[in-house]
PDB file of N, CA and C in Angstrom:
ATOM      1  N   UNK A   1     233.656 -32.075 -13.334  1.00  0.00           N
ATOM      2  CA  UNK A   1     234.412 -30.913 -12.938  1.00  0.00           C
ATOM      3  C   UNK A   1     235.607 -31.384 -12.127  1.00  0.00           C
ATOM      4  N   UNK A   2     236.677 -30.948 -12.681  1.00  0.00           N
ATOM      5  CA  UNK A   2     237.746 -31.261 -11.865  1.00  0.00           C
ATOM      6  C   UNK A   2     238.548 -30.007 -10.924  1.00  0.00           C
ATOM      7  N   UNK A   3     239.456 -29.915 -10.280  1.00  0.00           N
ATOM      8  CA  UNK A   3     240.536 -29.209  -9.442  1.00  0.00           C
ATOM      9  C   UNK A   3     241.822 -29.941  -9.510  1.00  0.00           C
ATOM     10  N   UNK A   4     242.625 -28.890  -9.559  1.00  0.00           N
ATOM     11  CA  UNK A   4     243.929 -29.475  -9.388  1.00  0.00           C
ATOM     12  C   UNK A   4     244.759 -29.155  -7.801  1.00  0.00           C
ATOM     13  N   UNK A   5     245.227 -30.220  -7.742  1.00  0.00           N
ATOM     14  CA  UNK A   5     245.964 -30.008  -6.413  1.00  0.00           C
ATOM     15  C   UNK A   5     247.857 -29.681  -6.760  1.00  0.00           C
ATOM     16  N   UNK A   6     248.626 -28.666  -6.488  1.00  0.00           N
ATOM     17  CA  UNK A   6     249.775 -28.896  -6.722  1.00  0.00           C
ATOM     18  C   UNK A   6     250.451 -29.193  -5.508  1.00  0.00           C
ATOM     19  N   UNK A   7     251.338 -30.179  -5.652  1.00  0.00           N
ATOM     20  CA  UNK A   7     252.274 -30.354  -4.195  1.00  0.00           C
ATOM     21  C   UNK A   7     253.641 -29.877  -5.255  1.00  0.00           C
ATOM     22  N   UNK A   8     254.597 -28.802  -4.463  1.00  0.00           N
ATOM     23  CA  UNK A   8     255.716 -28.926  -5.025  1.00  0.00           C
ATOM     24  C   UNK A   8     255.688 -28.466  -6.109  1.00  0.00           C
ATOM     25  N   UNK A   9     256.334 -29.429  -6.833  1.00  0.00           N
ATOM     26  CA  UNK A   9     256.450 -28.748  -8.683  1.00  0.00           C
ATOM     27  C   UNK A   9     255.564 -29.982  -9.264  1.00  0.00           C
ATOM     28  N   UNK A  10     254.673 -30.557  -8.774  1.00  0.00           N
ATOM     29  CA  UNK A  10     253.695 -31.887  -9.597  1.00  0.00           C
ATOM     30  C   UNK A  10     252.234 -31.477  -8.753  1.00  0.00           C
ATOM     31  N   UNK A  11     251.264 -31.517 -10.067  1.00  0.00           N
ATOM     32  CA  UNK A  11     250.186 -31.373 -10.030  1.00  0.00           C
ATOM     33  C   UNK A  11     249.035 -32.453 -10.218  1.00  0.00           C
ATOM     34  N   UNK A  12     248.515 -32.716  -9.230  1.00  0.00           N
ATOM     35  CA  UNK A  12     247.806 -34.207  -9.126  1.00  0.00           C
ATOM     36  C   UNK A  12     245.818 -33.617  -9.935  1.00  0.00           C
ATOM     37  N   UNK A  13     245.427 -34.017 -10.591  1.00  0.00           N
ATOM     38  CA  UNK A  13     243.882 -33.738 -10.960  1.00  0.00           C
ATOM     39  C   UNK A  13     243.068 -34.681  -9.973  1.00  0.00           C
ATOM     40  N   UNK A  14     242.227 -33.912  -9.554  1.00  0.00           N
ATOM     41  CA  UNK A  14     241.521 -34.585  -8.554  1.00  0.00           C
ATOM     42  C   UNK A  14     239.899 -34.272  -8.770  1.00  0.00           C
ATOM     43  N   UNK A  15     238.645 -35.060  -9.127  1.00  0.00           N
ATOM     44  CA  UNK A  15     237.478 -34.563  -9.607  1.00  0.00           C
ATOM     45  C   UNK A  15     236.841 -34.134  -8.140  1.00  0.00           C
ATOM     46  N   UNK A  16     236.065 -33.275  -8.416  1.00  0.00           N
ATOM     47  CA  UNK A  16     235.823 -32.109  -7.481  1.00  0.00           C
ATOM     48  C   UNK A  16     234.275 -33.139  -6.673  1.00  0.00           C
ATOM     49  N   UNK A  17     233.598 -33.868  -7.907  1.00  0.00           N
ATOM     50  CA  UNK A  17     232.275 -34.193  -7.479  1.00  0.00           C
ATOM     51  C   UNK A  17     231.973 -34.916  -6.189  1.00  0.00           C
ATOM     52  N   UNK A  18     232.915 -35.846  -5.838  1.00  0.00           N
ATOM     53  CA  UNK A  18     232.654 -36.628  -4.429  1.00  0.00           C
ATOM     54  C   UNK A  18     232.907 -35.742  -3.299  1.00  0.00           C
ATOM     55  N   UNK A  19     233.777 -34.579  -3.252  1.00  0.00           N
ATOM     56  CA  UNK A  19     233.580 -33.797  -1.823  1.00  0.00           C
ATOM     57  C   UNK A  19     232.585 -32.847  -2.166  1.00  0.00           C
ATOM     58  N   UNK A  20     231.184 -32.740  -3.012  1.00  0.00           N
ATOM     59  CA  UNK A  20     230.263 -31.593  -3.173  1.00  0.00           C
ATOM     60  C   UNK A  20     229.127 -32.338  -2.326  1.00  0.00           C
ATOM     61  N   UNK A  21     228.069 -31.617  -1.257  1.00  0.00           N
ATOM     62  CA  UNK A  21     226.661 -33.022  -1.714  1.00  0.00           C
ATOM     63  C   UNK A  21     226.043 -33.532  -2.580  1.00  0.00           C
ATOM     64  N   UNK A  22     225.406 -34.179  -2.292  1.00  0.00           N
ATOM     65  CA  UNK A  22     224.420 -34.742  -3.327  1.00  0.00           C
ATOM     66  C   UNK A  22     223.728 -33.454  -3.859  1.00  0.00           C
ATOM     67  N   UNK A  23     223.737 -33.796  -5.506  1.00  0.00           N
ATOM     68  CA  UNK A  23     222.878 -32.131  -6.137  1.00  0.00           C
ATOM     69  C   UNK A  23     221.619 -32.891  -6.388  1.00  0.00           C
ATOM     70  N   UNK A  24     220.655 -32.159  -6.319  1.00  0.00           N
ATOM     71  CA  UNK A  24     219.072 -32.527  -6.720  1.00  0.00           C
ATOM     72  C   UNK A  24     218.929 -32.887  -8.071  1.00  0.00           C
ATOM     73  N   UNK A  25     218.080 -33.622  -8.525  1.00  0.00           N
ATOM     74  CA  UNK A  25     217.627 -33.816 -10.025  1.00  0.00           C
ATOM     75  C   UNK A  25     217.454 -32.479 -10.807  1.00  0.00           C
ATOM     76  N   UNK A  26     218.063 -32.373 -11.649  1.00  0.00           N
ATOM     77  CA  UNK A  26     217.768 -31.169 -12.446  1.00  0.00           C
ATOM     78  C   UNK A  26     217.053 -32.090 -13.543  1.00  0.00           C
ATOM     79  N   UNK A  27     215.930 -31.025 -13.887  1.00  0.00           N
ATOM     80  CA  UNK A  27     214.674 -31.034 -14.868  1.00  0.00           C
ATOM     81  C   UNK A  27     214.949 -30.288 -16.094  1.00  0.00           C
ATOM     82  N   UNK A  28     215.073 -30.929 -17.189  1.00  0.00           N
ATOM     83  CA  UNK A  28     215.479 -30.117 -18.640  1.00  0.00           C
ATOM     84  C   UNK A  28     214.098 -30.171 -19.358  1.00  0.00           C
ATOM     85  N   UNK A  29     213.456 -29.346 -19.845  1.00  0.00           N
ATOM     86  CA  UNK A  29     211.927 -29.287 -20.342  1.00  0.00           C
ATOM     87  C   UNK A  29     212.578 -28.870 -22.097  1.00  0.00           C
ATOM     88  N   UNK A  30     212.326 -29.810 -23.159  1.00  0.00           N
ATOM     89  CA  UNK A  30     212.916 -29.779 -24.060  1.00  0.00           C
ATOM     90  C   UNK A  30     211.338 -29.697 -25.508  1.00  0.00           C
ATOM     91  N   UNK A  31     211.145 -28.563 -25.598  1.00  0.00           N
ATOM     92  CA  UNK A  31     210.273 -28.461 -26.248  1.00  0.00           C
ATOM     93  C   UNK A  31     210.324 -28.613 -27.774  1.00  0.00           C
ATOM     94  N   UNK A  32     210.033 -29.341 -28.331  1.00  0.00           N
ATOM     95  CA  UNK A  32     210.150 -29.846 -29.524  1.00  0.00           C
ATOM     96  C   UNK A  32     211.205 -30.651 -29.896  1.00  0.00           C
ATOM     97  N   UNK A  33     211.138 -32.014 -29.163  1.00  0.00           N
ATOM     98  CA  UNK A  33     212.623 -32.989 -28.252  1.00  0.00           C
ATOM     99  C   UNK A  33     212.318 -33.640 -29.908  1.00  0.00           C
ATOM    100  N   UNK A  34     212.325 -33.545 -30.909  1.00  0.00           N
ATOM    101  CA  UNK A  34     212.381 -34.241 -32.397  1.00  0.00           C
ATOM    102  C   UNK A  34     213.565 -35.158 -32.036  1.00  0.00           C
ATOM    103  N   UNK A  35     213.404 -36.967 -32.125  1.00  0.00           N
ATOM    104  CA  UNK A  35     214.884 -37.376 -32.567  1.00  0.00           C
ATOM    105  C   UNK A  35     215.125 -36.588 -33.817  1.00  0.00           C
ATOM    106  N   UNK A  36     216.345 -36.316 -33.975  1.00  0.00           N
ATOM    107  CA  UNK A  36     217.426 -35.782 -34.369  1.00  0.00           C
ATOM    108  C   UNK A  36     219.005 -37.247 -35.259  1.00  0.00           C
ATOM    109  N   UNK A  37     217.901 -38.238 -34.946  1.00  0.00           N
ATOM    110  CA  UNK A  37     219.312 -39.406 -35.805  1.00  0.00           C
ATOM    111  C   UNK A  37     219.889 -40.547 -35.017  1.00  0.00           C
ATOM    112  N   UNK A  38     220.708 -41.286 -35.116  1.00  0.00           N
ATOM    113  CA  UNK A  38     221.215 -42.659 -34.138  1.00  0.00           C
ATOM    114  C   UNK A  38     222.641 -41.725 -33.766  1.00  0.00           C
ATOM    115  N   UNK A  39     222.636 -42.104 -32.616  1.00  0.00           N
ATOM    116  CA  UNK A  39     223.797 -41.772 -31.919  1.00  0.00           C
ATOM    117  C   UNK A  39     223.727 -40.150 -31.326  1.00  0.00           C
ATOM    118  N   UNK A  40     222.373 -39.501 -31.558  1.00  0.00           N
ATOM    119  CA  UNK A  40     222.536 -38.401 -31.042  1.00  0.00           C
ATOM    120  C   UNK A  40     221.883 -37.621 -29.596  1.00  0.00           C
ATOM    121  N   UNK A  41     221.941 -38.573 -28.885  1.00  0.00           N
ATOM    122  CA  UNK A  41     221.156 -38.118 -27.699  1.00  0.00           C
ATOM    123  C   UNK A  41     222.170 -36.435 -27.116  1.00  0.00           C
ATOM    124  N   UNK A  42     221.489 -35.635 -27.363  1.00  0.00           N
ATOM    125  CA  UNK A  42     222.092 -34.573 -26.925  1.00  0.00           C
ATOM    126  C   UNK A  42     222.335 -33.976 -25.432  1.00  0.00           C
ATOM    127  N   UNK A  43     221.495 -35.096 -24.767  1.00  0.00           N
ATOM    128  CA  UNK A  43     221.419 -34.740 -23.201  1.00  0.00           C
ATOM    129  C   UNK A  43     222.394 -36.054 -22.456  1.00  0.00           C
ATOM    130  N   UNK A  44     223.127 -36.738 -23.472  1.00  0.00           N
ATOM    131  CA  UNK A  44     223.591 -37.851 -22.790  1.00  0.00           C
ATOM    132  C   UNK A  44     225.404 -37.490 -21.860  1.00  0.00           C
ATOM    133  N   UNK A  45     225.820 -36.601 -22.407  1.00  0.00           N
ATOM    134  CA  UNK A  45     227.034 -35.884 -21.656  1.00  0.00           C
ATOM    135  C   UNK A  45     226.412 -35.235 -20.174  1.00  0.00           C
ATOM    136  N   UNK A  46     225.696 -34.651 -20.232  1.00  0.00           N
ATOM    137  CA  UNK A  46     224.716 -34.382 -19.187  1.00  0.00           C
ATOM    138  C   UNK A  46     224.346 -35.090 -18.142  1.00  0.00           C
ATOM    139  N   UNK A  47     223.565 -36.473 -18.804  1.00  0.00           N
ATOM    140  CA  UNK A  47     223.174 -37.764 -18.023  1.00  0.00           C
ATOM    141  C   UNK A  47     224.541 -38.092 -17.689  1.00  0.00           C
ATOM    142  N   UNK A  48     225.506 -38.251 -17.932  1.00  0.00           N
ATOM    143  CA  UNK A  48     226.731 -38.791 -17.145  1.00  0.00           C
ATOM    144  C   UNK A  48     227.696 -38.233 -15.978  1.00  0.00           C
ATOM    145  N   UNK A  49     226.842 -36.985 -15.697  1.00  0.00           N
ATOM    146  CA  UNK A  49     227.918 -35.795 -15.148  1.00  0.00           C
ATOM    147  C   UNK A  49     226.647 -35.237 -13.819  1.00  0.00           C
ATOM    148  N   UNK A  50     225.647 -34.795 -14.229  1.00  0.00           N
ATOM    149  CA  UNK A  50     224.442 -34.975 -13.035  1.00  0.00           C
ATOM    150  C   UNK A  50     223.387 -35.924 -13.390  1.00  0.00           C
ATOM    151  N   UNK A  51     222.646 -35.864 -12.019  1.00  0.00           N
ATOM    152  CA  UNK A  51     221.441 -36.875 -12.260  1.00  0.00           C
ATOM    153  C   UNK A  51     220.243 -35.623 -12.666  1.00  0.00           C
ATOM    154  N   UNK A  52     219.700 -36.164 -13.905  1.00  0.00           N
ATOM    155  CA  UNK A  52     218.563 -35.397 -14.549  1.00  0.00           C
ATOM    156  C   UNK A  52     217.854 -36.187 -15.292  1.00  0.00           C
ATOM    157  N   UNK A  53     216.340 -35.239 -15.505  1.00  0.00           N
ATOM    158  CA  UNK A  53     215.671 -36.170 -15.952  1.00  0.00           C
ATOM    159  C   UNK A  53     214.942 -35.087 -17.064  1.00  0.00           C
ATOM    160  N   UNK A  54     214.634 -35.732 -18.096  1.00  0.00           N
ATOM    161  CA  UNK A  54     214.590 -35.180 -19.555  1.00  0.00           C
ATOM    162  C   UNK A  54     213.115 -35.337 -19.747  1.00  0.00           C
ATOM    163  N   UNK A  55     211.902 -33.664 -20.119  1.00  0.00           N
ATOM    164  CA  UNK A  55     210.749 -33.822 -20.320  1.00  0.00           C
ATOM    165  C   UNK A  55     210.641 -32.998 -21.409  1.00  0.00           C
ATOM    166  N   UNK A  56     210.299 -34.003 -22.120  1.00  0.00           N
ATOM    167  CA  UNK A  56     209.818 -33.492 -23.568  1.00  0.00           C
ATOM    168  C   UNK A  56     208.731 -33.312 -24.610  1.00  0.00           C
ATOM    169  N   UNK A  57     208.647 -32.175 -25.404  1.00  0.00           N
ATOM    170  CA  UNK A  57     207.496 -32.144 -25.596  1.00  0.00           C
ATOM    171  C   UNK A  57     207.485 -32.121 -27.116  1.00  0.00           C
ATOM    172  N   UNK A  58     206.662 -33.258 -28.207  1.00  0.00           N
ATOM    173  CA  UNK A  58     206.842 -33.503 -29.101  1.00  0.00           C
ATOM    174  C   UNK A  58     205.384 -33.442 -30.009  1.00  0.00           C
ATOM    175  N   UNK A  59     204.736 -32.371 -31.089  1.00  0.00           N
ATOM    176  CA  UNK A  59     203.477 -32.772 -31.019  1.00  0.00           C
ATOM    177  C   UNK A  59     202.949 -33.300 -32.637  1.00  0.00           C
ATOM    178  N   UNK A  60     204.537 -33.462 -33.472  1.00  0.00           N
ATOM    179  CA  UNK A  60     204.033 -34.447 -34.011  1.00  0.00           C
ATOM    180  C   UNK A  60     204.201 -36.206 -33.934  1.00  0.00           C
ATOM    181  N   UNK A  61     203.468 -36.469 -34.117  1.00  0.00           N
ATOM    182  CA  UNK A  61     202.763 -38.002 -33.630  1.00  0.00           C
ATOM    183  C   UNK A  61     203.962 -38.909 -33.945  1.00  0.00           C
ATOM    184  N   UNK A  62     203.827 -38.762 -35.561  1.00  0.00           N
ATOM    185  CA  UNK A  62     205.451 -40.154 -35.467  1.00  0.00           C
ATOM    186  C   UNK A  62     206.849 -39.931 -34.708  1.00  0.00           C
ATOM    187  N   UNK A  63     207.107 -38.459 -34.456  1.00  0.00           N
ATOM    188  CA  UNK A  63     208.100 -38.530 -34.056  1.00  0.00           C
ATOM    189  C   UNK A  63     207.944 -38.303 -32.671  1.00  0.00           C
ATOM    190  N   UNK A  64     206.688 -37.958 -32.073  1.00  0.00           N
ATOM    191  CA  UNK A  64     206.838 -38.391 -30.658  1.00  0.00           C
ATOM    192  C   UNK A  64     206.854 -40.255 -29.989  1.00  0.00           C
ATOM    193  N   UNK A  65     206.129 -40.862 -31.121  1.00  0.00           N
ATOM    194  CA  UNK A  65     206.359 -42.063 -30.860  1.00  0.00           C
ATOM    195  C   UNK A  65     207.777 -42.710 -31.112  1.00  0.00           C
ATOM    196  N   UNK A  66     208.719 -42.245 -31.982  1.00  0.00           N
ATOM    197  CA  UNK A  66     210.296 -42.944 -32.174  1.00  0.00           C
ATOM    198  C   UNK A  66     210.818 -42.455 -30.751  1.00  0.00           C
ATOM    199  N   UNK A  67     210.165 -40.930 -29.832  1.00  0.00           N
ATOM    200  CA  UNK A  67     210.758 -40.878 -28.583  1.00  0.00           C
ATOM    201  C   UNK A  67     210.560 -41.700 -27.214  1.00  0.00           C
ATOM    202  N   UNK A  68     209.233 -42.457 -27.613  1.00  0.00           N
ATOM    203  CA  UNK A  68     208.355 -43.241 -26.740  1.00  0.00           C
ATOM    204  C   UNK A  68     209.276 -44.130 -27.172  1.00  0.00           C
ATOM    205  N   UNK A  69     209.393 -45.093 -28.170  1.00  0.00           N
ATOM    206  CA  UNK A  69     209.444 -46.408 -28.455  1.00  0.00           C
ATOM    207  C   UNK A  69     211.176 -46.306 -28.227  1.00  0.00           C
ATOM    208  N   UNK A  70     212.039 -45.500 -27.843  1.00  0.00           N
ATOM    209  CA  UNK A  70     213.531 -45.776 -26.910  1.00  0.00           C
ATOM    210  C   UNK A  70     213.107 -46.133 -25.689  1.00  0.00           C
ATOM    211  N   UNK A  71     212.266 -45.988 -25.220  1.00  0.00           N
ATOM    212  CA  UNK A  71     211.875 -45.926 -23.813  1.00  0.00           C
ATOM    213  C   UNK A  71     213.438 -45.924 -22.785  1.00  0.00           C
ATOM    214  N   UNK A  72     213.620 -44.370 -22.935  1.00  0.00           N
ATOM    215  CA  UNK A  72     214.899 -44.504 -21.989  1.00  0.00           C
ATOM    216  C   UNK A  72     214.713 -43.453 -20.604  1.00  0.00           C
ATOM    217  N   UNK A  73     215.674 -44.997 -19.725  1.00  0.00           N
ATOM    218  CA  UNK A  73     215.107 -43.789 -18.586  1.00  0.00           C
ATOM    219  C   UNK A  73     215.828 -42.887 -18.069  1.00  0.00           C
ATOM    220  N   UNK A  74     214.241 -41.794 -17.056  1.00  0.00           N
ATOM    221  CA  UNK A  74     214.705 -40.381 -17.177  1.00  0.00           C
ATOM    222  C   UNK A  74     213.976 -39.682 -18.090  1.00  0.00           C
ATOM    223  N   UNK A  75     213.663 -39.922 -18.675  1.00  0.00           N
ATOM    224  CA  UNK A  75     212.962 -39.224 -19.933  1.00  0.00           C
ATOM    225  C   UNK A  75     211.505 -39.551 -20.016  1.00  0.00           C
ATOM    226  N   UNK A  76     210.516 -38.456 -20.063  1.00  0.00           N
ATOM    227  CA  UNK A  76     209.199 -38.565 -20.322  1.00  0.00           C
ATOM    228  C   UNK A  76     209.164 -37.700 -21.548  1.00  0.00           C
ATOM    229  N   UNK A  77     208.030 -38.322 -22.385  1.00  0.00           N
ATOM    230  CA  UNK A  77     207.442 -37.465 -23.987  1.00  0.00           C
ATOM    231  C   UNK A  77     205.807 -37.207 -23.341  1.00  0.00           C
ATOM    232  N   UNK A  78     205.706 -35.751 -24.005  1.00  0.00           N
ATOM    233  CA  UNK A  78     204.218 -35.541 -24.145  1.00  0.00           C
ATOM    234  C   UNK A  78     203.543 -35.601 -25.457  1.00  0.00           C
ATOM    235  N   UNK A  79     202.706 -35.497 -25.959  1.00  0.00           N
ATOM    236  CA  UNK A  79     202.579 -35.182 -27.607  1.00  0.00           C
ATOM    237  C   UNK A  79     201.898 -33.942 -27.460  1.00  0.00           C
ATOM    238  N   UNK A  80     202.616 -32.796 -26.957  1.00  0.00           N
ATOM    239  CA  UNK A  80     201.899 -31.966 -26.980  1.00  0.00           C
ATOM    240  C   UNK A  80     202.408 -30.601 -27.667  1.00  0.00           C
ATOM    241  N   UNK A  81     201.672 -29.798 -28.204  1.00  0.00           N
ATOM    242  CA  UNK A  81     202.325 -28.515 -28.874  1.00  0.00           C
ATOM    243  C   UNK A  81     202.282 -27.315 -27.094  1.00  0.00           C
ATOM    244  N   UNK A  82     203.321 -26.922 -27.328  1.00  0.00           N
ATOM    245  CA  UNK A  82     203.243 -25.507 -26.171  1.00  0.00           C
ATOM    246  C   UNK A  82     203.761 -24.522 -26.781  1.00  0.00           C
ATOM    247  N   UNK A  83     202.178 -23.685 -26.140  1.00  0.00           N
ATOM    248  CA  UNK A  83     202.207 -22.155 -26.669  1.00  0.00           C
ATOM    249  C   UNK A  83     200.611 -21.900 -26.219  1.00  0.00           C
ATOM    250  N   UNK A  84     200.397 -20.882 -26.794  1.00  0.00           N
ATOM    251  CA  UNK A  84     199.192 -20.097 -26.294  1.00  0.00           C
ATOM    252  C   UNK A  84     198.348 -20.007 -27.403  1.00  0.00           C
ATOM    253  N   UNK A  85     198.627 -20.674 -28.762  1.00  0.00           N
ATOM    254  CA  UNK A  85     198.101 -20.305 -29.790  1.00  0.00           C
ATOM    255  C   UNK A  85     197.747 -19.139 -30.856  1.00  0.00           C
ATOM    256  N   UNK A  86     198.511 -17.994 -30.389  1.00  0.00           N
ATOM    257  CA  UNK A  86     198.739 -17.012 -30.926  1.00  0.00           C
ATOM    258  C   UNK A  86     199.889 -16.936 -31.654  1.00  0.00           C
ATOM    259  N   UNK A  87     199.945 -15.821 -32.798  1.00  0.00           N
ATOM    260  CA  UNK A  87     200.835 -15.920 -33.805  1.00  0.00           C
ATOM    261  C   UNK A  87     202.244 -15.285 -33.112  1.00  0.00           C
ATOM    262  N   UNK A  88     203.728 -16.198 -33.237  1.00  0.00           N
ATOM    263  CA  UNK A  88     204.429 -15.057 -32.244  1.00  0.00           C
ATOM    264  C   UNK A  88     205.860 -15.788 -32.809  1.00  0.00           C
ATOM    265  N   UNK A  89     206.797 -14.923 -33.028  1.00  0.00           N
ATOM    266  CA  UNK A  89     208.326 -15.659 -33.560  1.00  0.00           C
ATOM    267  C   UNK A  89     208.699 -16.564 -33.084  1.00  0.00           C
ATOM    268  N   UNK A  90     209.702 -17.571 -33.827  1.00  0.00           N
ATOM    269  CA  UNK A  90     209.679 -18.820 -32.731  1.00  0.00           C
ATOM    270  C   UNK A  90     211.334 -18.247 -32.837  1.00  0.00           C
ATOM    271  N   UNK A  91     211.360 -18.536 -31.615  1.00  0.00           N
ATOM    272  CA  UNK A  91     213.161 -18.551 -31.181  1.00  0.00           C
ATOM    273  C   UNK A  91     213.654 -20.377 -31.322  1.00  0.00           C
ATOM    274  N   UNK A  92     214.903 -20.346 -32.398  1.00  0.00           N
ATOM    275  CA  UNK A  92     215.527 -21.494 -32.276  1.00  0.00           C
ATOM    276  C   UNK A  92     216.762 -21.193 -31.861  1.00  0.00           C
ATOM    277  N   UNK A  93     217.192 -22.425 -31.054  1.00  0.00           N
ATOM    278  CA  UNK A  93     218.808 -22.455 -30.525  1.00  0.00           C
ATOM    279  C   UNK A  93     219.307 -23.865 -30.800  1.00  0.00           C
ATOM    280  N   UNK A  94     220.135 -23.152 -31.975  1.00  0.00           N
ATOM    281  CA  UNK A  94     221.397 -24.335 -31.996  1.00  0.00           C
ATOM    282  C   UNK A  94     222.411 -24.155 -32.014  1.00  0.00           C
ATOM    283  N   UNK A  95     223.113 -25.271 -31.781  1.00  0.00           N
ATOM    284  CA  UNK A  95     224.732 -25.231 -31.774  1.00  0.00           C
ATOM    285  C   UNK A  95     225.192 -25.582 -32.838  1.00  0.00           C
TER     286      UNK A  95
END
């Protein structure tokens, strides 16, 4: 996040983050964290901008293990399905 400072008729960009405090770890709970391909970490613009840490929940087996076997950190995999086990629409969100 940036701000601009103008002096005059010239405008200097100045990033806002070093005069904020320190922000807490934000927790992203990413349920059905499927890799998705090489080069696509979707939380990695994220990882560069706050400190967060990525928990995911993956419950089929091979592809929770291609999330294990990056072993990157910040990031925990569960192999677990979440829900209640009842029949109920699934909401997807993509971009």
């Amino acid at each position: 996040m940036s701000s601009i400072l103008t002096c005059g008729t010239s405008s200097i960009m100045t990033p806002i983050a070093p005069l904020l405090p320190p922000l807490p770890r934000l927790k992203i709970v990413d349920v059905g964290a499927m890799w998705t391909g090489p080069g696509d970490d979707r939380y990695a613009r994220l990882h560069k901008t706050l400190p967060c840490e990525i928990i995911g929940f993956e419950p089929l087996e091979a592809e929770y293990r291609k999330l294990v076997a990056f072993n990157q950190p910040n990031h925990s995999y569960f192999p677990f399905f979440v829900g209640d086990g009842s029949r109920q629409d699934i909401l997807r969100v993509q971009q």
